[in-house]
N, C-alpha and C. Protein backbone atom coordinates (compact mmCIF):
# COMPACT_ATOMS: atom_id res chain seq x y z
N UNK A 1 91.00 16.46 -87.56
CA UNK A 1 90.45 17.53 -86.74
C UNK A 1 89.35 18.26 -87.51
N UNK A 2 89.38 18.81 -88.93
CA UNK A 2 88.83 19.06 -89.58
C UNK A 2 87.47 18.58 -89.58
N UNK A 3 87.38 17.31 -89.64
CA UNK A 3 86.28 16.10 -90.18
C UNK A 3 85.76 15.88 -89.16
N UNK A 4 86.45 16.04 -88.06
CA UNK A 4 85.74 16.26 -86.85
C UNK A 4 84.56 17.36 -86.64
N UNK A 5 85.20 18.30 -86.64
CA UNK A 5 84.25 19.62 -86.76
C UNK A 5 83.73 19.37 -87.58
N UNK A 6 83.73 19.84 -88.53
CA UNK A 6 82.71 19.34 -90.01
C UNK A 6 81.36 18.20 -89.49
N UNK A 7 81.93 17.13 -89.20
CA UNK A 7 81.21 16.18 -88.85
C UNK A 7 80.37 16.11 -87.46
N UNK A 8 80.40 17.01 -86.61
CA UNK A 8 79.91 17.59 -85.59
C UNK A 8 78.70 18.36 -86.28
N UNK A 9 79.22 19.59 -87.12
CA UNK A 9 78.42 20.71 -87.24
C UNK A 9 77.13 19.94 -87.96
N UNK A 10 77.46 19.07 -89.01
CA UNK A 10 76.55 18.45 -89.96
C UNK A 10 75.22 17.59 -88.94
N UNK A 11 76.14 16.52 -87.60
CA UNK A 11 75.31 16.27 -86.80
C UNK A 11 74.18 17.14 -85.82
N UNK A 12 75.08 17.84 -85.92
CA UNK A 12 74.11 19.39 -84.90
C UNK A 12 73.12 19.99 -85.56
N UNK A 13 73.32 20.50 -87.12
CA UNK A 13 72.46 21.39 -87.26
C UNK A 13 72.30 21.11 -88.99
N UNK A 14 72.09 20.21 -89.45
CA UNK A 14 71.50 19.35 -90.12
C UNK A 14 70.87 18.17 -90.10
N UNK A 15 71.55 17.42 -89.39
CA UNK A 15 70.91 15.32 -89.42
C UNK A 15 69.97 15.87 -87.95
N UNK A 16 70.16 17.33 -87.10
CA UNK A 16 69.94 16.85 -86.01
C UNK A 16 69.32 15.85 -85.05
N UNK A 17 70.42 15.18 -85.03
CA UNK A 17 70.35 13.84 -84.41
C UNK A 17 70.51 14.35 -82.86
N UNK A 18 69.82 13.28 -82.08
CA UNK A 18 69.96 13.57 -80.78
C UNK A 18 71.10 12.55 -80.14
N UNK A 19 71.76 12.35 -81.00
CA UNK A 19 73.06 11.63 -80.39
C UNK A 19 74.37 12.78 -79.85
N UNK A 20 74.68 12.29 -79.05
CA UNK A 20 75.64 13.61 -78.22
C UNK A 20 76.80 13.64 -78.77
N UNK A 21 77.05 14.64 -79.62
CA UNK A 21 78.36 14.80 -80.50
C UNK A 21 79.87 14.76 -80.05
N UNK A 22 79.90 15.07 -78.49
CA UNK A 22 81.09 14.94 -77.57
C UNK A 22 82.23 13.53 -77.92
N UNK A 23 81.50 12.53 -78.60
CA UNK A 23 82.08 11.50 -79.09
C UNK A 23 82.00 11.14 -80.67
N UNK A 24 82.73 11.85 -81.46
CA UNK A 24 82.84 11.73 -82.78
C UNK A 24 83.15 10.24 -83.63
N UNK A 25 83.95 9.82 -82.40
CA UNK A 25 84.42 8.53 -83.11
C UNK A 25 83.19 7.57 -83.14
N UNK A 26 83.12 7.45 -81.80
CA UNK A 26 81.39 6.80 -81.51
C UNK A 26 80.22 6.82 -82.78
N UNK A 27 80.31 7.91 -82.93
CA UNK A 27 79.13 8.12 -83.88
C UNK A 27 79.30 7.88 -84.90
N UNK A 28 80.93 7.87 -85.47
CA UNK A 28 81.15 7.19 -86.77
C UNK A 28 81.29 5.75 -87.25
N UNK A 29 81.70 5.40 -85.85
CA UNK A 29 81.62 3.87 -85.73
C UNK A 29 80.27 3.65 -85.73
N UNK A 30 79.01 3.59 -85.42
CA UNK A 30 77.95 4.00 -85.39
C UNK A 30 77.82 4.24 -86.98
N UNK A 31 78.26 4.70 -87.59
CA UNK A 31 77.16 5.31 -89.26
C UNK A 31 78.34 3.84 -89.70
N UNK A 32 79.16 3.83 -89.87
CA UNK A 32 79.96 2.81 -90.25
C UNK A 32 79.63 1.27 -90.44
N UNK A 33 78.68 0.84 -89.10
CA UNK A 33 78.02 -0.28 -88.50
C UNK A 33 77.14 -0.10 -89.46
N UNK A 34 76.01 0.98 -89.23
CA UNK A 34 74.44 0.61 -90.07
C UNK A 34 75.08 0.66 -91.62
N UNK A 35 75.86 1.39 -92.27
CA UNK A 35 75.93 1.23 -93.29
C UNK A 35 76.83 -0.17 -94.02
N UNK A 36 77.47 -0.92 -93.40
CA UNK A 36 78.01 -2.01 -93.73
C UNK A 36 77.35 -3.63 -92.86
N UNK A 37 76.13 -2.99 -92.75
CA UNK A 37 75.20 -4.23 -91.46
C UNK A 37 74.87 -5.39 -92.30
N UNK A 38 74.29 -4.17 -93.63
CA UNK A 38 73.34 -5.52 -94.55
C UNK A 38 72.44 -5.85 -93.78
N UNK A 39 71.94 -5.26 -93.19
CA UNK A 39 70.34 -5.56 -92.38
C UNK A 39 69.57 -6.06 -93.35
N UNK A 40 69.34 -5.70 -94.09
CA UNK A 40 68.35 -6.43 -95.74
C UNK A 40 68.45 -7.68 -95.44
N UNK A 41 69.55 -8.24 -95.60
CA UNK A 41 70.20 -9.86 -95.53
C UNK A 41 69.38 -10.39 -94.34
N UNK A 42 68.75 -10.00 -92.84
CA UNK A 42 68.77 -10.44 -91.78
C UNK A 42 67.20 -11.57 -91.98
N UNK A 43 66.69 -10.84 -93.24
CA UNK A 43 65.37 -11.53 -93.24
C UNK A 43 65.40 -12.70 -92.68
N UNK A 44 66.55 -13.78 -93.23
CA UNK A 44 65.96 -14.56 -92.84
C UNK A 44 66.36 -15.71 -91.69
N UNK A 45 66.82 -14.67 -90.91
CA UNK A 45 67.24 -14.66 -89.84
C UNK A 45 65.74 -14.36 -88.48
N UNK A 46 65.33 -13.54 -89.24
CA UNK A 46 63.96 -13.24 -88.26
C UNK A 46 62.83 -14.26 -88.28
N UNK A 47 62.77 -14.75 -89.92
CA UNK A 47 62.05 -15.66 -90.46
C UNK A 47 61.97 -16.75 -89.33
N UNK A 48 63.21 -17.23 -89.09
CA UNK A 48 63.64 -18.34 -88.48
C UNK A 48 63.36 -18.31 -86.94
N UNK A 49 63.91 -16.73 -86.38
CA UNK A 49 62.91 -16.97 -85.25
C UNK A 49 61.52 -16.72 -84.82
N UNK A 50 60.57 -16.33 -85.90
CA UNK A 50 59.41 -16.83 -85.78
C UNK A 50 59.33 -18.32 -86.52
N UNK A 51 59.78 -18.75 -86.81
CA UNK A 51 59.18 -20.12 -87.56
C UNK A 51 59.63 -21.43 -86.39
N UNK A 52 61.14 -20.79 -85.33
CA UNK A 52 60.93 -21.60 -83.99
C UNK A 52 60.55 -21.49 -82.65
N UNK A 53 59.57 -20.06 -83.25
CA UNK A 53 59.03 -18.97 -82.29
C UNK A 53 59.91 -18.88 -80.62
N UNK A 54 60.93 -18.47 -81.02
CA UNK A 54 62.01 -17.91 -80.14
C UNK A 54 61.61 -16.76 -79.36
N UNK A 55 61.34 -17.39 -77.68
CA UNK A 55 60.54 -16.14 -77.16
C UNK A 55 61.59 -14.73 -77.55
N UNK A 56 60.66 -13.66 -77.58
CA UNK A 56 60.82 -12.15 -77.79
C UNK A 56 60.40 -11.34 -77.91
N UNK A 57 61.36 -10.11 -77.38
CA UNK A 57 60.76 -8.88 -76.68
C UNK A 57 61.30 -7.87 -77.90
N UNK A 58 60.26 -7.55 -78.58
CA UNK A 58 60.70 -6.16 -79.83
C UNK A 58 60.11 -5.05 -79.07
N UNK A 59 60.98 -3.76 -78.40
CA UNK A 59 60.90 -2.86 -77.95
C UNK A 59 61.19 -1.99 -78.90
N UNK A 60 60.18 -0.84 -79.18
CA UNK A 60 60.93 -0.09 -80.14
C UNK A 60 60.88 1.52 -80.13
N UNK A 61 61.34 2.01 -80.47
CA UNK A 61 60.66 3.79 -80.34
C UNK A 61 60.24 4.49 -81.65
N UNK A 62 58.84 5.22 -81.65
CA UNK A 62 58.73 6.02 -82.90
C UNK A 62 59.50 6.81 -83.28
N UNK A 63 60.58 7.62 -82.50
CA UNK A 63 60.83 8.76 -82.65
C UNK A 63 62.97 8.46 -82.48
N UNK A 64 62.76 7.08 -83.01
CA UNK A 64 64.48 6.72 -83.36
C UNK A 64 64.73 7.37 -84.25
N UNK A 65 65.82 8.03 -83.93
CA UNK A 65 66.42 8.24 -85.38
C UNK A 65 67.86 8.06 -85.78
N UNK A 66 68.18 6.16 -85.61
CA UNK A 66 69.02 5.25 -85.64
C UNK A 66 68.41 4.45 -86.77
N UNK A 67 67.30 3.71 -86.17
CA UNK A 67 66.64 2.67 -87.26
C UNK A 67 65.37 3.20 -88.11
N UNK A 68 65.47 3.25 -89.00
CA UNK A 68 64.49 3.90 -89.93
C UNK A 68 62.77 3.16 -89.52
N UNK A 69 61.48 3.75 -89.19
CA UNK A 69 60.19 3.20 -88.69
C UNK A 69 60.12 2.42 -90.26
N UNK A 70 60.18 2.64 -90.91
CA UNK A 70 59.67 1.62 -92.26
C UNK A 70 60.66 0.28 -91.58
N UNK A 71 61.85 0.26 -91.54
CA UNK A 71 62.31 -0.98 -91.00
C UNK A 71 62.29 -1.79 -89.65
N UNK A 72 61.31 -1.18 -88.78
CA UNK A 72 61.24 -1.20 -87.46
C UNK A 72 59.62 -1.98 -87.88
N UNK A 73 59.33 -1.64 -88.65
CA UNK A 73 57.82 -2.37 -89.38
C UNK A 73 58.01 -3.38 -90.33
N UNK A 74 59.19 -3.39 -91.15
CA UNK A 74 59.73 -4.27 -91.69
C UNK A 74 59.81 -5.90 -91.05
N UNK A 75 60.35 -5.18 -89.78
CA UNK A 75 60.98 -6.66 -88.79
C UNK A 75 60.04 -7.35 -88.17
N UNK A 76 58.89 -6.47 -88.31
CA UNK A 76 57.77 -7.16 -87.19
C UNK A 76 57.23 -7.83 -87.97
N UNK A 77 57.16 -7.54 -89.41
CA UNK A 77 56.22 -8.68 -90.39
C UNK A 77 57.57 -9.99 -90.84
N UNK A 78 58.01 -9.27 -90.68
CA UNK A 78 59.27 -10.92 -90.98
C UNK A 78 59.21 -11.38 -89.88
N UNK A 79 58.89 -10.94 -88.32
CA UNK A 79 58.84 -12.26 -87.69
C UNK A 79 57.46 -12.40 -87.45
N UNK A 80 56.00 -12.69 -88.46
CA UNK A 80 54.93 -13.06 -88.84
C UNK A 80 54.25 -12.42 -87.78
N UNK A 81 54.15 -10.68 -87.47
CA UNK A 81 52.96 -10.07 -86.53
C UNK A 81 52.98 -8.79 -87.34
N UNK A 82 52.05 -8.28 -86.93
CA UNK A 82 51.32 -6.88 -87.64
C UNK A 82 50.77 -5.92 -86.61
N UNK A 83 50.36 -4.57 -87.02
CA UNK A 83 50.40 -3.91 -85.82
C UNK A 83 49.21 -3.90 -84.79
N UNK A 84 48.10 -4.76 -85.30
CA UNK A 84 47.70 -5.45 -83.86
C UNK A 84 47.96 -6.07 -83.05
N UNK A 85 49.56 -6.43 -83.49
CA UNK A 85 50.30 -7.04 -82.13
C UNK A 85 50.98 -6.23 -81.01
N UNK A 86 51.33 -4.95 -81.91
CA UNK A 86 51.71 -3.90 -80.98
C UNK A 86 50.57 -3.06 -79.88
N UNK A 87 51.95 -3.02 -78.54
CA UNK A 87 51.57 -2.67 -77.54
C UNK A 87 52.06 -1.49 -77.86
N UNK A 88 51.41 -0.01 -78.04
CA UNK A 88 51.20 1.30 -78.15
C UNK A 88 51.30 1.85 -76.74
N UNK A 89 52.43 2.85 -76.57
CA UNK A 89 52.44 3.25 -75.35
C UNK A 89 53.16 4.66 -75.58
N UNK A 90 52.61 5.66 -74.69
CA UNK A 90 52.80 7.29 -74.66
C UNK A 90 54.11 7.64 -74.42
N UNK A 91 54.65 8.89 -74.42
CA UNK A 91 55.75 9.25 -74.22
C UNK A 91 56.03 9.08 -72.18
N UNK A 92 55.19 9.30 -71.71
CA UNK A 92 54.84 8.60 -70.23
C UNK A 92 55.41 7.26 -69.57
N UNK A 93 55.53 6.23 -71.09
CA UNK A 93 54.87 4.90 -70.40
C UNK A 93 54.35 4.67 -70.22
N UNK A 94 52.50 5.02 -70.96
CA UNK A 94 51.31 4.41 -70.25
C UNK A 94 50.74 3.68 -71.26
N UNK A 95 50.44 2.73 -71.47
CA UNK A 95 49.67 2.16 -72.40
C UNK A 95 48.28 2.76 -73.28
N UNK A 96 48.57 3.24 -74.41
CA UNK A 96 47.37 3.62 -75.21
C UNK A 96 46.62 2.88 -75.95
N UNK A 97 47.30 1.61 -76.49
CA UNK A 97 46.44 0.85 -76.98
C UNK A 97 47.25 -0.58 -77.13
N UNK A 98 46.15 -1.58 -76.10
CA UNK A 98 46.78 -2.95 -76.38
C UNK A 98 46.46 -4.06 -77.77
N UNK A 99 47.93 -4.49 -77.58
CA UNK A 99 47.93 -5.36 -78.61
C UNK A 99 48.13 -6.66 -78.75
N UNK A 100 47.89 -7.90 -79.47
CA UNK A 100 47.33 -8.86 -79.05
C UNK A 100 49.18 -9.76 -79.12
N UNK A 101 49.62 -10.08 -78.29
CA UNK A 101 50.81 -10.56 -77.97
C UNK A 101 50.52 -11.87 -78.52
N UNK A 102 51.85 -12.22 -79.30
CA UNK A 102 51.34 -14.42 -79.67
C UNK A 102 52.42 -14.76 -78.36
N UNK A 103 52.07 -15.87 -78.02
CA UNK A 103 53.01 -16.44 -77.32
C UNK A 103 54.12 -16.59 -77.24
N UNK A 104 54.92 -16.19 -78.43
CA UNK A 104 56.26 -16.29 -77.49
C UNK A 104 57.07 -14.68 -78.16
N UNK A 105 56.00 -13.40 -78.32
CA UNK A 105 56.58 -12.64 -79.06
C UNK A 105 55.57 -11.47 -78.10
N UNK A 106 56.64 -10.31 -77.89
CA UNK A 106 55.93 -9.09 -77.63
C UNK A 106 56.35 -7.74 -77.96
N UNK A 107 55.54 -7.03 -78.96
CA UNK A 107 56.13 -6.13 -79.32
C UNK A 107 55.55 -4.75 -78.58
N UNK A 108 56.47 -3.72 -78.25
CA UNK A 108 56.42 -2.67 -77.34
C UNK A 108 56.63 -1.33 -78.49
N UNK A 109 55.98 -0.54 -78.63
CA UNK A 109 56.25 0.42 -79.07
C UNK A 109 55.97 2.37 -78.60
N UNK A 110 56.99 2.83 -78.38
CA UNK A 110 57.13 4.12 -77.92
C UNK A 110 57.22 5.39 -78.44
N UNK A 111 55.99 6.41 -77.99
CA UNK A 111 56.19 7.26 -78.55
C UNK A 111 57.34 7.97 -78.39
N UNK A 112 58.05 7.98 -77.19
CA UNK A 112 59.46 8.40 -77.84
C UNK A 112 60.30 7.84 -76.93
N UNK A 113 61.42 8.03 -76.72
CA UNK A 113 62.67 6.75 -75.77
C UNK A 113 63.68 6.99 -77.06
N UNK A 114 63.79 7.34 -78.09
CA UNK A 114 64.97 7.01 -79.42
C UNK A 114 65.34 5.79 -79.29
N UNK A 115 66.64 5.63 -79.92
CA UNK A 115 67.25 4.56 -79.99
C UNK A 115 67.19 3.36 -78.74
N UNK A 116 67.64 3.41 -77.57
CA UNK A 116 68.04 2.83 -76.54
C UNK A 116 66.26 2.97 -75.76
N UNK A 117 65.38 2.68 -76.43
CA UNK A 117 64.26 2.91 -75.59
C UNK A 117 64.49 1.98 -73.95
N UNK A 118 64.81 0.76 -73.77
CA UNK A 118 64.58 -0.03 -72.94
C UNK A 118 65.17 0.59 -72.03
N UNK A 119 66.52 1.66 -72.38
CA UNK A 119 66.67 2.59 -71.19
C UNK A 119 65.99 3.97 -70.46
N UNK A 120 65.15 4.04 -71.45
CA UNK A 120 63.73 4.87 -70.83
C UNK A 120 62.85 4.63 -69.86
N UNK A 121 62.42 3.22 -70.18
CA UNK A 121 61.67 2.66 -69.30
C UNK A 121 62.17 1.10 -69.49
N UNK A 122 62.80 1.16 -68.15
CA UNK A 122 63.74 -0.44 -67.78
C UNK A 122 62.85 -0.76 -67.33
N UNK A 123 61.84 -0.06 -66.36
CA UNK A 123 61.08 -1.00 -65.38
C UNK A 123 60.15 -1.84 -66.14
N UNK A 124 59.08 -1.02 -67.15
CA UNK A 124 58.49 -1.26 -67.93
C UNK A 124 58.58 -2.55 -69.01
N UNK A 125 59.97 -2.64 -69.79
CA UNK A 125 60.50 -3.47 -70.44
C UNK A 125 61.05 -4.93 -69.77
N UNK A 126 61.36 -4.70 -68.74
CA UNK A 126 62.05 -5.66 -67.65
C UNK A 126 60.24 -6.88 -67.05
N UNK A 127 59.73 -5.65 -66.95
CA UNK A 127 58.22 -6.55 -66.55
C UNK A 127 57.53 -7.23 -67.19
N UNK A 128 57.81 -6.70 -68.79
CA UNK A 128 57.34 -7.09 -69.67
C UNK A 128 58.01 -8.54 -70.47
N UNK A 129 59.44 -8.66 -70.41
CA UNK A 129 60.27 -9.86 -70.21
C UNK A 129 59.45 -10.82 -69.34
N UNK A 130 59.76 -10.55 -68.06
CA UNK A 130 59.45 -11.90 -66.84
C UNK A 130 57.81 -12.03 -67.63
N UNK A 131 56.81 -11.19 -67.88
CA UNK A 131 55.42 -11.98 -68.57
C UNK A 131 55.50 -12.54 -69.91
N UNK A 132 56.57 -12.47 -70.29
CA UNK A 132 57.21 -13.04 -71.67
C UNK A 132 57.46 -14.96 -71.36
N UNK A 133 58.53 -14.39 -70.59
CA UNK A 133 58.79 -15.78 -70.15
C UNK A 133 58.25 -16.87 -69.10
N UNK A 134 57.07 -16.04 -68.39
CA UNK A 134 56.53 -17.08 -67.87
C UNK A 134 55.14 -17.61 -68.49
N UNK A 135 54.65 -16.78 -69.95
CA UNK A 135 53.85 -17.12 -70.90
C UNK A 135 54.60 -18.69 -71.99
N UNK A 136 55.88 -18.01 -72.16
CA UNK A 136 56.31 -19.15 -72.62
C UNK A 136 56.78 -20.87 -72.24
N UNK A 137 56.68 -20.61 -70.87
CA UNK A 137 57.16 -21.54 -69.81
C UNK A 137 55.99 -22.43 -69.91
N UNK A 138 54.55 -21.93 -70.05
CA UNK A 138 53.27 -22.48 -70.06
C UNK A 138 53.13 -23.40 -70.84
């Protein structure tokens, strides 16, 4: 109960995280996950799906504060694109600056959406799939 509170207050008004504290366990399961992920390790895992260029959709948000932006930049050069591949888009959803998509890879990036961006804009992300896959179909 203690660690609860404690661990609330620390989320609220220190990490303030915009994750909704109403679920403590959640969120610890959650710090629990990223800290025992070994994401480091995944390199070459990404490697691999650019090297069998496995269509995909990297949606991401600037303003996560789940996945650290140094590693959200990390992933895009392990699967061999850079940020002229990114599609730059406003807190709106409107496109600010396009970016040059390879064929079987599209990366989306948001000025804000946090973590779960694709639930910000489903429509957006969803449209952006079906031109994914009928680029790759080609």
């Amino acid at each position: 109960m203690l660690v609860q509170k404690v661990g609330k207050f620390l989320m609220k008004y220190i990490m303030r995280t915009p994750i909704k504290d109403d679920n403590f366990d959640g969120i610890m399961l959650l710090a629990i996950t990223m800290v025992f992920s070994e994401c480091w390790k995944a390199s070459k895992e990404f490697q691999a799906i650019a090297q069998k260029k496995i269509p995909t959709l990297y949606a991401f948000s600037e303003d996560d504060k789940v996945v650290e932006r140094k590693l959200t930049y990390d992933v895009i050069s392990l699967l061999g694109a850079c940020k002229e591949n990114i599609n730059f888009y406003d807190k709106d959803g409107i496109l600010k600056k396009e970016g040059k998509d390879l064929q079987w890879l599209t990366l989306m990036s948001f000025e804000e959406g946090s973590h779960y961006v694709f639930r910000k804009y489903p429509q957006l992300c969803n449209m952006k799939v079906l031109e994914l896959l009928k680029r790759t179909r080609s």
